[in-house]
C-alpha atoms as a PDB file:
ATOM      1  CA  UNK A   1      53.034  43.556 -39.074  1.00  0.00           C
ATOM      2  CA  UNK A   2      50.481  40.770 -38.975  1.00  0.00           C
ATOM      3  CA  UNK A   3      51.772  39.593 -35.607  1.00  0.00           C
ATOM      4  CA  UNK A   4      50.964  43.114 -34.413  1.00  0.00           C
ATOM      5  CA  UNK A   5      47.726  43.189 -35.831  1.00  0.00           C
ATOM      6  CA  UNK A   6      46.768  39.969 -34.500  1.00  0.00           C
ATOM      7  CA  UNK A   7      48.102  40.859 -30.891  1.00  0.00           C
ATOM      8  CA  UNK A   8      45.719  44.237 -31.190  1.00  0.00           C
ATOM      9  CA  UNK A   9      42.690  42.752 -32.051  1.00  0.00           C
ATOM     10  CA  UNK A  10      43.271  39.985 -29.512  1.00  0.00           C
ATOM     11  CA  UNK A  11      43.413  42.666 -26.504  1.00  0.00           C
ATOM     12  CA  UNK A  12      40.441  44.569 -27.936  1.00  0.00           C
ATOM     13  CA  UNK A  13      38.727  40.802 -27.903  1.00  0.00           C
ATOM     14  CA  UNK A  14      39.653  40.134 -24.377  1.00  0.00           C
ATOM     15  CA  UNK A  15      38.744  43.152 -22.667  1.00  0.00           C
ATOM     16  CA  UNK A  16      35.597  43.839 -24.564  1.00  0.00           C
ATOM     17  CA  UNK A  17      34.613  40.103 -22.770  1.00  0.00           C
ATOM     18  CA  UNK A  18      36.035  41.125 -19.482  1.00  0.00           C
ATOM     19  CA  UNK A  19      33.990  44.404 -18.838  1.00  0.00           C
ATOM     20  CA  UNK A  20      31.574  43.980 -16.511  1.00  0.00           C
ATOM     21  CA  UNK A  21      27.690  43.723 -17.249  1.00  0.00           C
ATOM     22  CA  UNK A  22      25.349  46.479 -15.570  1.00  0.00           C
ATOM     23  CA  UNK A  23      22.672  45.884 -13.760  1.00  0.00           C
ATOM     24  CA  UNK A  24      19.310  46.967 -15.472  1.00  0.00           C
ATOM     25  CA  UNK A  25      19.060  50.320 -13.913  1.00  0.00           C
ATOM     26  CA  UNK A  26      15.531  50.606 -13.505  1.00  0.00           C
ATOM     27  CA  UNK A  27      15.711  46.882 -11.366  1.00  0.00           C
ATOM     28  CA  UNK A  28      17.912  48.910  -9.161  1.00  0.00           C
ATOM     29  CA  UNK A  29      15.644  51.711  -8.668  1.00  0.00           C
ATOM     30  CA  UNK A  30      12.975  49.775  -7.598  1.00  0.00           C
ATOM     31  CA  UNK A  31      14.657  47.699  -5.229  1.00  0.00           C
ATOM     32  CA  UNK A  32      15.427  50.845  -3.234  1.00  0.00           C
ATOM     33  CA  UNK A  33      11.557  52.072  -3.047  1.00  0.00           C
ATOM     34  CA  UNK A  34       9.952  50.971  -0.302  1.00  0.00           C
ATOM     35  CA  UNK A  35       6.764  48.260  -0.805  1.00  0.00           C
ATOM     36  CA  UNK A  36       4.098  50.359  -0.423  1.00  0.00           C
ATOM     37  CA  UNK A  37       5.681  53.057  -3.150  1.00  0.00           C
ATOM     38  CA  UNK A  38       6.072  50.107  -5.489  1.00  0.00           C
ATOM     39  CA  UNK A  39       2.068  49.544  -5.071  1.00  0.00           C
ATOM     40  CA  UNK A  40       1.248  53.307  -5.805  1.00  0.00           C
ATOM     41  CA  UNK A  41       3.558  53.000  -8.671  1.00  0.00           C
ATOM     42  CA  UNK A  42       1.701  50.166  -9.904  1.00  0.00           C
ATOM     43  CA  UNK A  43      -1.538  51.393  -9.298  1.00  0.00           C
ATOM     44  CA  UNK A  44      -0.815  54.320 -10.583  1.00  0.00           C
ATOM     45  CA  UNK A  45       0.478  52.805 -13.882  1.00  0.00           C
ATOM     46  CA  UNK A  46      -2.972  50.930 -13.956  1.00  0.00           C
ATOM     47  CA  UNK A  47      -5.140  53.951 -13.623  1.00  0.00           C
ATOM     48  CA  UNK A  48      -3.133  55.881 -16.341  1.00  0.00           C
ATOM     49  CA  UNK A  49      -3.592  52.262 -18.675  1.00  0.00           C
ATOM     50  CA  UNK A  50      -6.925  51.321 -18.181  1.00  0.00           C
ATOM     51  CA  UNK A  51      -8.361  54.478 -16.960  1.00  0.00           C
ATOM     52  CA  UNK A  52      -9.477  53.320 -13.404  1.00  0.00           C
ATOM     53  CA  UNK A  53     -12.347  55.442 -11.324  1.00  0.00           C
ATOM     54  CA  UNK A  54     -12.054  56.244  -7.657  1.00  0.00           C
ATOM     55  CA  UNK A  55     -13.825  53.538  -6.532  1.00  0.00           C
ATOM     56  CA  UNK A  56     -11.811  50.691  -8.461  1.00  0.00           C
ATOM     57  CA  UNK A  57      -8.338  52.226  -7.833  1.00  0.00           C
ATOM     58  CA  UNK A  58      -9.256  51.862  -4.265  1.00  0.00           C
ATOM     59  CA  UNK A  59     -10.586  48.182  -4.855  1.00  0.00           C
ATOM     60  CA  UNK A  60      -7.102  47.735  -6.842  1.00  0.00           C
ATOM     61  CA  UNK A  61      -5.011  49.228  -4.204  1.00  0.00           C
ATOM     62  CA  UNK A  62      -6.395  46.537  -1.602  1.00  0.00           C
ATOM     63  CA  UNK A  63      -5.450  43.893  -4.178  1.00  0.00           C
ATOM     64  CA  UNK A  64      -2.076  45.044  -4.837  1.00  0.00           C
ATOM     65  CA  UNK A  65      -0.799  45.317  -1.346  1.00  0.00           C
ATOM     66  CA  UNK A  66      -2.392  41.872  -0.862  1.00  0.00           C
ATOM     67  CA  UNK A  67      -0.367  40.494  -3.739  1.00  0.00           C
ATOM     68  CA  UNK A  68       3.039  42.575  -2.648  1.00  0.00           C
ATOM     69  CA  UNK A  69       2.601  40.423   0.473  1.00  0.00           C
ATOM     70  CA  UNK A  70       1.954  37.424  -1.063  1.00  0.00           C
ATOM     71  CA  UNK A  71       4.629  37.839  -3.382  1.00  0.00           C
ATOM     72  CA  UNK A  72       7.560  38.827  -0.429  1.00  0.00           C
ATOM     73  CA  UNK A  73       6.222  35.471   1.286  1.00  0.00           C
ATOM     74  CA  UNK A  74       6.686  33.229  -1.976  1.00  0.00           C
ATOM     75  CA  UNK A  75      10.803  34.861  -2.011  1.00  0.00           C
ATOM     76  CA  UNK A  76      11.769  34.320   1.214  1.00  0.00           C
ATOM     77  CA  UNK A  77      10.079  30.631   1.313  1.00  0.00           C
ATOM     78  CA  UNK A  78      11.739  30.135  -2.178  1.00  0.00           C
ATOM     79  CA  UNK A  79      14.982  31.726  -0.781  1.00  0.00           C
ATOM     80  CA  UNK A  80      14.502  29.056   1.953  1.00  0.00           C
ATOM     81  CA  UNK A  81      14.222  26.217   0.146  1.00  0.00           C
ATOM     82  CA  UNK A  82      17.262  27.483  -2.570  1.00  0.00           C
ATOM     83  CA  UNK A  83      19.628  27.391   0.743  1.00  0.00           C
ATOM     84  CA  UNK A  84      18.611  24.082   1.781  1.00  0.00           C
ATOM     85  CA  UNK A  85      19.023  22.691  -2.038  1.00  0.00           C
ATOM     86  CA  UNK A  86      16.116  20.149  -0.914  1.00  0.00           C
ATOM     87  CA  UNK A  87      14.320  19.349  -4.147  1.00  0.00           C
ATOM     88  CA  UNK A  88      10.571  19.072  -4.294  1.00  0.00           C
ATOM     89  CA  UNK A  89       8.948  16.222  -4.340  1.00  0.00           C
ATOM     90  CA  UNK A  90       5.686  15.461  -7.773  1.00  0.00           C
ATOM     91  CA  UNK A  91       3.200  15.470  -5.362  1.00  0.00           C
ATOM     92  CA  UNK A  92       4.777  19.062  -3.300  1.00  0.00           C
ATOM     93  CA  UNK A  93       5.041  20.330  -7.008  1.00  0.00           C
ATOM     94  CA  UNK A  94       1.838  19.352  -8.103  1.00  0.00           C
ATOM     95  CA  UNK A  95      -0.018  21.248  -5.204  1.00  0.00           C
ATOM     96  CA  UNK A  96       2.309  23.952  -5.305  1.00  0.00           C
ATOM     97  CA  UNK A  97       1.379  24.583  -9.237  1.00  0.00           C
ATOM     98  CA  UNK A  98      -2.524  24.067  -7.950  1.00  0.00           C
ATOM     99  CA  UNK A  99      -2.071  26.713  -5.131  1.00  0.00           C
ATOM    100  CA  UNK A 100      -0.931  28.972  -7.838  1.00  0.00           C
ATOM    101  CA  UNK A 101      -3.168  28.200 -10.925  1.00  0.00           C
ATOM    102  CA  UNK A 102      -6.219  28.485  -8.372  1.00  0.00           C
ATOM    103  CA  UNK A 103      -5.080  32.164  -6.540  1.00  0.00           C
ATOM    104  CA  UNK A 104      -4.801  33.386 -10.852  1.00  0.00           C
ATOM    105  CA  UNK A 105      -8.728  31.938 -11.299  1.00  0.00           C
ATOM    106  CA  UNK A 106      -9.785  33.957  -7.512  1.00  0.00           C
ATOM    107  CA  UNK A 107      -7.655  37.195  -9.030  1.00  0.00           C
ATOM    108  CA  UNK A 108      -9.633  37.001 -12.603  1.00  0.00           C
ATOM    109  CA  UNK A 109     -12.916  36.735 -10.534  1.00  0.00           C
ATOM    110  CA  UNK A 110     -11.982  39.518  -8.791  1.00  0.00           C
ATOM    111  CA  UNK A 111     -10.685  41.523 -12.094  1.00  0.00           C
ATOM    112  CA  UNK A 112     -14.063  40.731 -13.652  1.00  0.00           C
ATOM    113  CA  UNK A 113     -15.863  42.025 -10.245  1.00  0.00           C
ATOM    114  CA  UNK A 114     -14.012  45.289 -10.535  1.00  0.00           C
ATOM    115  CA  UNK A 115     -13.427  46.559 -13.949  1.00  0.00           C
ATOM    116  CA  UNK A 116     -16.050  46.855 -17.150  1.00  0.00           C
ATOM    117  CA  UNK A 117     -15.658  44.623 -19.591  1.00  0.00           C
ATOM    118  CA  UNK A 118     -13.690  46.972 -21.794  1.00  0.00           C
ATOM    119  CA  UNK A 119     -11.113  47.501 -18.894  1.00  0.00           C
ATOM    120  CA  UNK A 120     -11.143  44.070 -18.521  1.00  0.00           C
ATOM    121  CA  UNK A 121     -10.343  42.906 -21.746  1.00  0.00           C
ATOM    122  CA  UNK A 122      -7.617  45.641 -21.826  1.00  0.00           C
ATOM    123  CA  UNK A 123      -6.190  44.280 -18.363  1.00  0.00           C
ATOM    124  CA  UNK A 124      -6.488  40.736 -20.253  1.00  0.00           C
ATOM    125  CA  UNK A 125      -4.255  41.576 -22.896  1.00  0.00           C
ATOM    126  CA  UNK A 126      -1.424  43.308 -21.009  1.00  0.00           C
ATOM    127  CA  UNK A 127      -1.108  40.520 -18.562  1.00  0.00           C
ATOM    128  CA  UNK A 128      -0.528  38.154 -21.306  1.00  0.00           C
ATOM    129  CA  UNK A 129       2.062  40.637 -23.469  1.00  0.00           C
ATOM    130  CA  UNK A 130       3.968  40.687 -19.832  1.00  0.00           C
ATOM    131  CA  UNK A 131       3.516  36.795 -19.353  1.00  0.00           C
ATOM    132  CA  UNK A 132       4.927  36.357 -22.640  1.00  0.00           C
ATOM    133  CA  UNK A 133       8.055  38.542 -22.006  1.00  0.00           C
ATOM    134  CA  UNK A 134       8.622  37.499 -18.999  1.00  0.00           C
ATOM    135  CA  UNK A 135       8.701  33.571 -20.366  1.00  0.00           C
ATOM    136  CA  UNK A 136      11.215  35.004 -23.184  1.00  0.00           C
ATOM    137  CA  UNK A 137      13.213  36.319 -20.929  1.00  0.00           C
ATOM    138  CA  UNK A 138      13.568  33.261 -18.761  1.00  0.00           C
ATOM    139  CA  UNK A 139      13.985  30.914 -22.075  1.00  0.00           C
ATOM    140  CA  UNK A 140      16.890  33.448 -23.687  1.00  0.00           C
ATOM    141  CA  UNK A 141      18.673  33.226 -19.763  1.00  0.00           C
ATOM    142  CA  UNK A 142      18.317  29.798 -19.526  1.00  0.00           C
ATOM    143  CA  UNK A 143      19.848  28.384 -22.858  1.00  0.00           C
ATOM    144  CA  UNK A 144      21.664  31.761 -23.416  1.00  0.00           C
ATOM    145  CA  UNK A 145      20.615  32.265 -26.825  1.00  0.00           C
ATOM    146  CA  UNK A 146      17.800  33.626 -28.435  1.00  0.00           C
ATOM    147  CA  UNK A 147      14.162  32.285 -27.600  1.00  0.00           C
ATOM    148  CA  UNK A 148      11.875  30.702 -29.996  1.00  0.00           C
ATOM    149  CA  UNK A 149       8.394  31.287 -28.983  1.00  0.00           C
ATOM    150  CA  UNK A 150       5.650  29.828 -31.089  1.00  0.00           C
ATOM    151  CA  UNK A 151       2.592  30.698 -28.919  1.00  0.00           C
ATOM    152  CA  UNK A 152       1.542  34.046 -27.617  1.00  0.00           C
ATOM    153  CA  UNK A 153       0.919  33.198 -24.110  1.00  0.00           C
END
């Protein structure tokens, strides 16, 4: 009897690991929308959270399509270099992390430009909730088990 019972629970073990994992389906969703839905989505979630007037969800919707772009070009040149397996040099890294540090100081120039200080703030404090679990997410993938975040940004 306890041969039996050890054979069942082994079989529920192994097939419980062997089931596949889904795919997040809302990952899969938007990978089928086209870029410029993606932007009106976004902007669109924008104007709903920080209450954006005609004017600014125009100004936003210039920004956004420039940052789709941007973004598209920093995947395939990061698919590129993933297929080559050439690692980056200090120096390449060092401007690389410059490049991006000073486009995030030209887009909070721009943020300040655009929204009132109340929006701004608002905007402030959702980018760095999404920074933060987005860098959980990465830490929990990486060492596959639960992050340990001390700071909130």
């Amino acid at each position: 009897m306890k041969k039996l019972f050890i054979a069942a629970l082994l079989i529920v073990g192994m097939t419980s690991f062997a089931q596949e994992k889904k795919a997040r389906p809302e990952r899969t969703q938007m990978e089928q929308l086209t870029p410029e839905q993606r932007n009106q989505l976004q902007l669109k979630k924008m104007t709903l959270e920080l209450d954006l007037n005609a004017s600014q969800q125009k100004e936003m919707s210039t920004i956004i399509a420039e940052q789709s772009a941007k973004r598209e070009a920093r995947m395939a040149e990061r698919k590129a270099t993933k297929d080559s397996a050439k690692k980056l040099t200090s120096d390449e890294l060092f401007t690389k992390k410059s490049k991006m540090l000073d486009e995030q100081i030209v887009m909070k120039e721009r943020m300040k430009k655009i929204l009132t200080s109340e929006q701004y703030k608002k905007w402030d404090d959702m980018k760095g909730k999404k920074h933060h679990g987005i860098k959980k997410r990465m830490i929990h993938h990486k060492d596959r088990k639960p992050a340990e975040m001390g700071d909130k940004k």
